[in-house]
C-alpha atoms as a PDB file:
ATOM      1  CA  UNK A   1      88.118  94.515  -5.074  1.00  0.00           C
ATOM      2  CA  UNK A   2      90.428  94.222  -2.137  1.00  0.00           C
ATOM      3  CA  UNK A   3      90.187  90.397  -2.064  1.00  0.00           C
ATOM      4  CA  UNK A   4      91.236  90.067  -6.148  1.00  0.00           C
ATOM      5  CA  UNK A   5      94.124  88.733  -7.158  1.00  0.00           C
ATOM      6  CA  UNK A   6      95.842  91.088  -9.772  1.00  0.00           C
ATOM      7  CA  UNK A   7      98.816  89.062 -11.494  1.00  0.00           C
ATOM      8  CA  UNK A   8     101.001  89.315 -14.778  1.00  0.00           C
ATOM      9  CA  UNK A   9     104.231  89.617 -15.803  1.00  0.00           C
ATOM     10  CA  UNK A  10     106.178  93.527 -15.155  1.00  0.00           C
ATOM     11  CA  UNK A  11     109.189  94.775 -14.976  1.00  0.00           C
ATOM     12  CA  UNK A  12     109.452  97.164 -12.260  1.00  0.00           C
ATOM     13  CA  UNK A  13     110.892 100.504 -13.438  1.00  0.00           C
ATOM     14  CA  UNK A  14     112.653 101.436 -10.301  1.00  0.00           C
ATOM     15  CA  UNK A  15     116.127  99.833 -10.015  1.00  0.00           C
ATOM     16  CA  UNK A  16     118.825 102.854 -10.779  1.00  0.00           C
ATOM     17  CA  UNK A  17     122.342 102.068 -10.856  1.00  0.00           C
ATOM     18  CA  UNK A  18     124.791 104.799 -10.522  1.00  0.00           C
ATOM     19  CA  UNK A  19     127.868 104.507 -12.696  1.00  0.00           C
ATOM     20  CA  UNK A  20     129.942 106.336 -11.205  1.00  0.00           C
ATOM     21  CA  UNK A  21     129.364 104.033  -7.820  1.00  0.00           C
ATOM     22  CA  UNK A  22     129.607 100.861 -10.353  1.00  0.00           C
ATOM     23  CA  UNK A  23     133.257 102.085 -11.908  1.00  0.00           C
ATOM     24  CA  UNK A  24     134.563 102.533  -8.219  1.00  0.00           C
ATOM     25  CA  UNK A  25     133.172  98.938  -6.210  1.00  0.00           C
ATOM     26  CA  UNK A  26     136.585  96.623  -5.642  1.00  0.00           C
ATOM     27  CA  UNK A  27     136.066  93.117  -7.583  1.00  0.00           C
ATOM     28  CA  UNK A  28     137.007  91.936  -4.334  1.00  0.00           C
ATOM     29  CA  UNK A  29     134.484  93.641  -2.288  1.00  0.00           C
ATOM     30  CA  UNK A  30     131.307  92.165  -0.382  1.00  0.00           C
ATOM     31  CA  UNK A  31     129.362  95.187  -2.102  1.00  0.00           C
ATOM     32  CA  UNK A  32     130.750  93.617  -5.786  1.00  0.00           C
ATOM     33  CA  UNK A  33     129.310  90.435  -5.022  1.00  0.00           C
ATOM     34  CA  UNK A  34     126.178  91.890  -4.066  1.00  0.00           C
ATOM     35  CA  UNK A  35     125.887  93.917  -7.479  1.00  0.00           C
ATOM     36  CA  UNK A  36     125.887  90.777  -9.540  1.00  0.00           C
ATOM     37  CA  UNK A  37     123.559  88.909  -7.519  1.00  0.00           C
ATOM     38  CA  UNK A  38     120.997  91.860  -8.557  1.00  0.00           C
ATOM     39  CA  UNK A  39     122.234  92.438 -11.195  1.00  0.00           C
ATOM     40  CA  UNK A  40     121.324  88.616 -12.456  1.00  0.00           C
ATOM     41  CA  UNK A  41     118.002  89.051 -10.752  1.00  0.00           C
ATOM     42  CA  UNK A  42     116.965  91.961 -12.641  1.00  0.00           C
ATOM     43  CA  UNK A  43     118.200  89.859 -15.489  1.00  0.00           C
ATOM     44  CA  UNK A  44     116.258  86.933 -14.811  1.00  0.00           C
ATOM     45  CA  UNK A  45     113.046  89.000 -13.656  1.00  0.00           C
ATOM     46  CA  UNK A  46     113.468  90.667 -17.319  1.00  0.00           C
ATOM     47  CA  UNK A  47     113.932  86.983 -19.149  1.00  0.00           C
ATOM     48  CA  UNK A  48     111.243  85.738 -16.790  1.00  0.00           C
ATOM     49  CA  UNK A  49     108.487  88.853 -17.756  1.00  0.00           C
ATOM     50  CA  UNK A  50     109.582  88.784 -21.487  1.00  0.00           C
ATOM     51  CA  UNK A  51     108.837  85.125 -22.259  1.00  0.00           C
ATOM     52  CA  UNK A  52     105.306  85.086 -20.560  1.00  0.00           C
ATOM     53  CA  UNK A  53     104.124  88.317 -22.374  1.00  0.00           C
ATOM     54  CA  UNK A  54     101.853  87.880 -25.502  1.00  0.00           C
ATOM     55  CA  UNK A  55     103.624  88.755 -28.157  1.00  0.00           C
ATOM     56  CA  UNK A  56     102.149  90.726 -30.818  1.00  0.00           C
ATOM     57  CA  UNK A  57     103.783  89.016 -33.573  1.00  0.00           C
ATOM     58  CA  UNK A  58     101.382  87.998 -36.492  1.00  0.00           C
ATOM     59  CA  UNK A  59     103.164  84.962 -38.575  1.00  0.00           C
ATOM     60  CA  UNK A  60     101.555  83.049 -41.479  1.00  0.00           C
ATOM     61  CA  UNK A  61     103.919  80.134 -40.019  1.00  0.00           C
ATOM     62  CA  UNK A  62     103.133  78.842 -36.486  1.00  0.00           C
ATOM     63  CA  UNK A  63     104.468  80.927 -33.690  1.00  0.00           C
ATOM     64  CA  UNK A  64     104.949  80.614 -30.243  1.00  0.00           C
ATOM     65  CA  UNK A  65     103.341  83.785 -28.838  1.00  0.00           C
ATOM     66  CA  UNK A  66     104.450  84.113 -25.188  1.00  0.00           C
ATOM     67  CA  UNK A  67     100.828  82.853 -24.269  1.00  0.00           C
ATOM     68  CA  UNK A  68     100.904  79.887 -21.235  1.00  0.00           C
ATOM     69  CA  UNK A  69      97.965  77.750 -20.061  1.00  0.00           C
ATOM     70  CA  UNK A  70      97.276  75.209 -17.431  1.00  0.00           C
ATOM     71  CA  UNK A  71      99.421  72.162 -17.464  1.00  0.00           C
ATOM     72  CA  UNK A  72      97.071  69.231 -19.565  1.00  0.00           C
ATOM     73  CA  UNK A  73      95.075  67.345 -17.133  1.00  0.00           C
ATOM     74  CA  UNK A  74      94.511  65.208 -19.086  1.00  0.00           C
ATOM     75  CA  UNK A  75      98.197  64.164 -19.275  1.00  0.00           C
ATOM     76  CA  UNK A  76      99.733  61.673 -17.591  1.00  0.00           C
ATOM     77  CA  UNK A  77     102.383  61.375 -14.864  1.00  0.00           C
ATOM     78  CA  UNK A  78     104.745  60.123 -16.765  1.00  0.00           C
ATOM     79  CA  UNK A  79     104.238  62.616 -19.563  1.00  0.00           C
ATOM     80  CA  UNK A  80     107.217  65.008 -19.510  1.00  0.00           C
ATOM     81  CA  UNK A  81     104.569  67.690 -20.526  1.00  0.00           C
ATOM     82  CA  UNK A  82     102.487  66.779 -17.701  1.00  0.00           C
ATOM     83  CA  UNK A  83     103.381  69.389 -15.288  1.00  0.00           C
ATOM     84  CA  UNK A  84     104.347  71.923 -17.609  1.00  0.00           C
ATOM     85  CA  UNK A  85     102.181  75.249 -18.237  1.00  0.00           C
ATOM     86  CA  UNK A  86     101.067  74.867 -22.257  1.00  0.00           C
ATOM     87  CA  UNK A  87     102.736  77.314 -24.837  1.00  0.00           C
ATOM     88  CA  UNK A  88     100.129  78.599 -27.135  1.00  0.00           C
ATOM     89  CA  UNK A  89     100.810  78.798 -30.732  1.00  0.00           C
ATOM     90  CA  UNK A  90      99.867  81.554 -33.202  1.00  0.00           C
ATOM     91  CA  UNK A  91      98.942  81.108 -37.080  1.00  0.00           C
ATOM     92  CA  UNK A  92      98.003  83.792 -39.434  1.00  0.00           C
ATOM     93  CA  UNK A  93      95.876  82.852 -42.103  1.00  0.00           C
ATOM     94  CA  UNK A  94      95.544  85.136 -45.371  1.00  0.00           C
ATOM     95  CA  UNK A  95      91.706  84.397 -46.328  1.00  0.00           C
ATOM     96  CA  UNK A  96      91.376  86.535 -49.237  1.00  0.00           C
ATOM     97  CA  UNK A  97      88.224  87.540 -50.585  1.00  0.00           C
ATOM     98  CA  UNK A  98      84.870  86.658 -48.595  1.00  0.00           C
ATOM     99  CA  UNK A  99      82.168  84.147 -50.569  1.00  0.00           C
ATOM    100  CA  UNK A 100      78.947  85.574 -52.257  1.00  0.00           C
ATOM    101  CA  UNK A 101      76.186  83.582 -49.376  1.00  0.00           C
ATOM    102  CA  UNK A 102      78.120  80.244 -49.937  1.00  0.00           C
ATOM    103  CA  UNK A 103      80.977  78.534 -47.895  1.00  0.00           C
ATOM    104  CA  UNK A 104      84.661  78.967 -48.595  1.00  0.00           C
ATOM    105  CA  UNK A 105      87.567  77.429 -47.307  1.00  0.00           C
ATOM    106  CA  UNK A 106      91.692  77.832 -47.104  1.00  0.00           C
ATOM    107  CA  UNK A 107      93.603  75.185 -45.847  1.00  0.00           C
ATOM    108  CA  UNK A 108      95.518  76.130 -42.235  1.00  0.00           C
ATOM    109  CA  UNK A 109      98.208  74.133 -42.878  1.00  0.00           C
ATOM    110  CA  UNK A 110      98.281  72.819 -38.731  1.00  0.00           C
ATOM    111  CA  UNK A 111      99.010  68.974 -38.363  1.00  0.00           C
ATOM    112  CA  UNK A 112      96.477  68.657 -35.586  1.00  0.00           C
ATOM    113  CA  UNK A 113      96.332  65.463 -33.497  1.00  0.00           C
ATOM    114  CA  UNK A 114      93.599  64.189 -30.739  1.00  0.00           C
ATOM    115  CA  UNK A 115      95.931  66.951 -28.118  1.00  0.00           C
ATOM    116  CA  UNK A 116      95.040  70.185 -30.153  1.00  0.00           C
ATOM    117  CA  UNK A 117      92.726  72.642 -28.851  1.00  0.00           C
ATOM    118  CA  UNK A 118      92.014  75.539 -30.749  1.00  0.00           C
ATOM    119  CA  UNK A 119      91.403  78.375 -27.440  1.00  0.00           C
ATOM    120  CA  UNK A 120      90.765  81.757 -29.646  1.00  0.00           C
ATOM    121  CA  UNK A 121      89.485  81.527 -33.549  1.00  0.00           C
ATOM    122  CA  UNK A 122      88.844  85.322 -34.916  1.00  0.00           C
ATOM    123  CA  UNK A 123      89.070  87.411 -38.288  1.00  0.00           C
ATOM    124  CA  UNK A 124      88.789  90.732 -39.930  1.00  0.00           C
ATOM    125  CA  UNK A 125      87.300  91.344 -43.267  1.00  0.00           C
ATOM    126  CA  UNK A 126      88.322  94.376 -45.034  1.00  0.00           C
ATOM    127  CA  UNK A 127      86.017  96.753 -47.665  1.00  0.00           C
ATOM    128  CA  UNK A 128      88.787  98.477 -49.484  1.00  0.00           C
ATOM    129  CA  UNK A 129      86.751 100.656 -51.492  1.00  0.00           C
ATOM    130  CA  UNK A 130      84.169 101.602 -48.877  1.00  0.00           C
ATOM    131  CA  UNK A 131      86.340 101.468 -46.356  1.00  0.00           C
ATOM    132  CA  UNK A 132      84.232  98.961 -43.965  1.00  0.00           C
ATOM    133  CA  UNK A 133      85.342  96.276 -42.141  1.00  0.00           C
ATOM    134  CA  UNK A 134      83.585  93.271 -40.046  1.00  0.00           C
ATOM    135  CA  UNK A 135      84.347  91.379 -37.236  1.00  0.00           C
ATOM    136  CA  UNK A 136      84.421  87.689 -37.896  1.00  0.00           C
ATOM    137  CA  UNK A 137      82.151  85.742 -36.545  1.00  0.00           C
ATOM    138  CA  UNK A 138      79.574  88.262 -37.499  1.00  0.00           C
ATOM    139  CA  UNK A 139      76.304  88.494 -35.594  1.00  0.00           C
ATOM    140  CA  UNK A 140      73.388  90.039 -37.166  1.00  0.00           C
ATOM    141  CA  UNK A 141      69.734  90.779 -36.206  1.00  0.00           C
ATOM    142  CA  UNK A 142      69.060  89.797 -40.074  1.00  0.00           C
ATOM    143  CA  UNK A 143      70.296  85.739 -40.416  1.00  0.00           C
ATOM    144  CA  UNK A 144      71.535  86.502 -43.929  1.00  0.00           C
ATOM    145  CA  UNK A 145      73.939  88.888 -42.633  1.00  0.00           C
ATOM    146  CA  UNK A 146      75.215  86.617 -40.272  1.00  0.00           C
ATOM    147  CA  UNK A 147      79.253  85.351 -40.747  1.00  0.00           C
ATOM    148  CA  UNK A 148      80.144  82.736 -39.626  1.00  0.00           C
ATOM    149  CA  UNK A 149      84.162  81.366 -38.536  1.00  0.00           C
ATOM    150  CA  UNK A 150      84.998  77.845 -37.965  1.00  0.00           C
ATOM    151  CA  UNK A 151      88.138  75.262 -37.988  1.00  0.00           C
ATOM    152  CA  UNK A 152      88.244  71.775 -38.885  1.00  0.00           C
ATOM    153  CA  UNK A 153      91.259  69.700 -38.910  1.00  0.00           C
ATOM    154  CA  UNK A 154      92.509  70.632 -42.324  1.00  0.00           C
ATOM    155  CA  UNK A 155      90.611  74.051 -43.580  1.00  0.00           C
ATOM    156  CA  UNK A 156      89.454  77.650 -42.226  1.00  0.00           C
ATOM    157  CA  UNK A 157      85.695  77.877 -43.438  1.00  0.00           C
ATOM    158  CA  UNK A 158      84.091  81.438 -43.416  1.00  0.00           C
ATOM    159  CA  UNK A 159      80.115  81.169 -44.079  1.00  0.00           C
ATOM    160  CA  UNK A 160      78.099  83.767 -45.181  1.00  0.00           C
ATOM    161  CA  UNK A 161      74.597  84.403 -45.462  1.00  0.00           C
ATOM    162  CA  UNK A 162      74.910  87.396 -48.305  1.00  0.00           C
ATOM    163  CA  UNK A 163      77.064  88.499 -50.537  1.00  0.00           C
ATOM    164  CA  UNK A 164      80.158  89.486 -49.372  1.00  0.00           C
ATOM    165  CA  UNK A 165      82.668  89.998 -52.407  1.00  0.00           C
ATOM    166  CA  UNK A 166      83.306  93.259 -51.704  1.00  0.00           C
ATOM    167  CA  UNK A 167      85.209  92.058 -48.610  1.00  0.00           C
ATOM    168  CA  UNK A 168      88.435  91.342 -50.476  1.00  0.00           C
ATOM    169  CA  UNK A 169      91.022  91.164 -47.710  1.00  0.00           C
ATOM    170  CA  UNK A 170      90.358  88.676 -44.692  1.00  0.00           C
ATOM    171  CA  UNK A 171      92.616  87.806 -42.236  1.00  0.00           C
ATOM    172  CA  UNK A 172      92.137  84.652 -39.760  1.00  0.00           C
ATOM    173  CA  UNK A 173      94.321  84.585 -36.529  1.00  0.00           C
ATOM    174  CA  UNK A 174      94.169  80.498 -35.224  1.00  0.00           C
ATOM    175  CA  UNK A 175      95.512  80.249 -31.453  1.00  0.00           C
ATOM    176  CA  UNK A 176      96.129  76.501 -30.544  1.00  0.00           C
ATOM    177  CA  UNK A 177      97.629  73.863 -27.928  1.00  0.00           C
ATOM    178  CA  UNK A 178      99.113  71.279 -29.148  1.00  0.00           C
ATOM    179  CA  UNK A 179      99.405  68.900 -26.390  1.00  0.00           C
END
């Protein structure tokens, strides 16, 4: 383990600034000058962290959710988006009940293009009255009971092998590049 590389985005929790030392620094001073140079580092560090967390923010619009990936290389040079990390985008989509062993489909709303790459498709299905709920995909040892998730370039289409009714609340989260 010595030779990983452990990386992310933190905020250290150590920088204390007295007040009472703040209150008394001349404007003038050397030592003033040095308080707002940290002081807009800590500042930046704090911008810098917060907009390359995930966010945990579950939209049915698309949402920017902190999320960066590789720059495209597939881009160009003269692409302004060639060099750039990629934001991922978030979209939450309300399913609704889950089909009786047929196919079902809600429209995602995404204008996709020949640049969007889905990179995580998952859901939840929800049992209200008996209080179960299933992954999505769903892998079973029995094929009937077998869900499965996918994304075209207009609809969400849930699959399943058995009935599945009593699943009345399903919830799709689509994470996507779009360039």
């Amino acid at each position: 383990m010595a030779n990983d590389v452990v990386s992310g985005s933190f905020v250290p929790t150590t920088n204390v600034w007295d007040v009472a030392n703040i209150s008394d620094i001349d404007v003038t001073s050397p030592e003033f000058k040095e308080l707002l140079i940290r002081l807009y580092q800590n500042l930046n560090l704090m911008s810098t962290v917060l907009n390359t967390k995930d966010t945990g923010y579950y939209n049915l619009s698309q949402y920017s959710c902190g999320q960066l990936f590789f720059p495209n290389p597939a881009a160009n040079s003269t692409n302004t988006n060639a060099k750039n990390f990629r934001q991922v985008l978030r979209k939450v989509i309300n399913f609704g009940t889950l089909p009786n062993a047929a196919v079902a489909t809600v429209a995602h709303g995404i204008t996709t293009t020949a640049f969007t790459q889905f990179t995580r498709i998952y859901a939840c299905a929800t049992d209200p009255a008996d209080m179960e709920y299933l992954p999505i995909p769903y892998a079973s040892s029995t094929a009937a009971n077998n869900i499965e998730l996918s994304v075209d370039n207009t609809n969400v289409t849930i699959t399943t092998g058995s009935d599945r009714t009593a699943f009345t609340k399903c919830v799709v989260v689509l994470e996507y590049l779009q360039y």
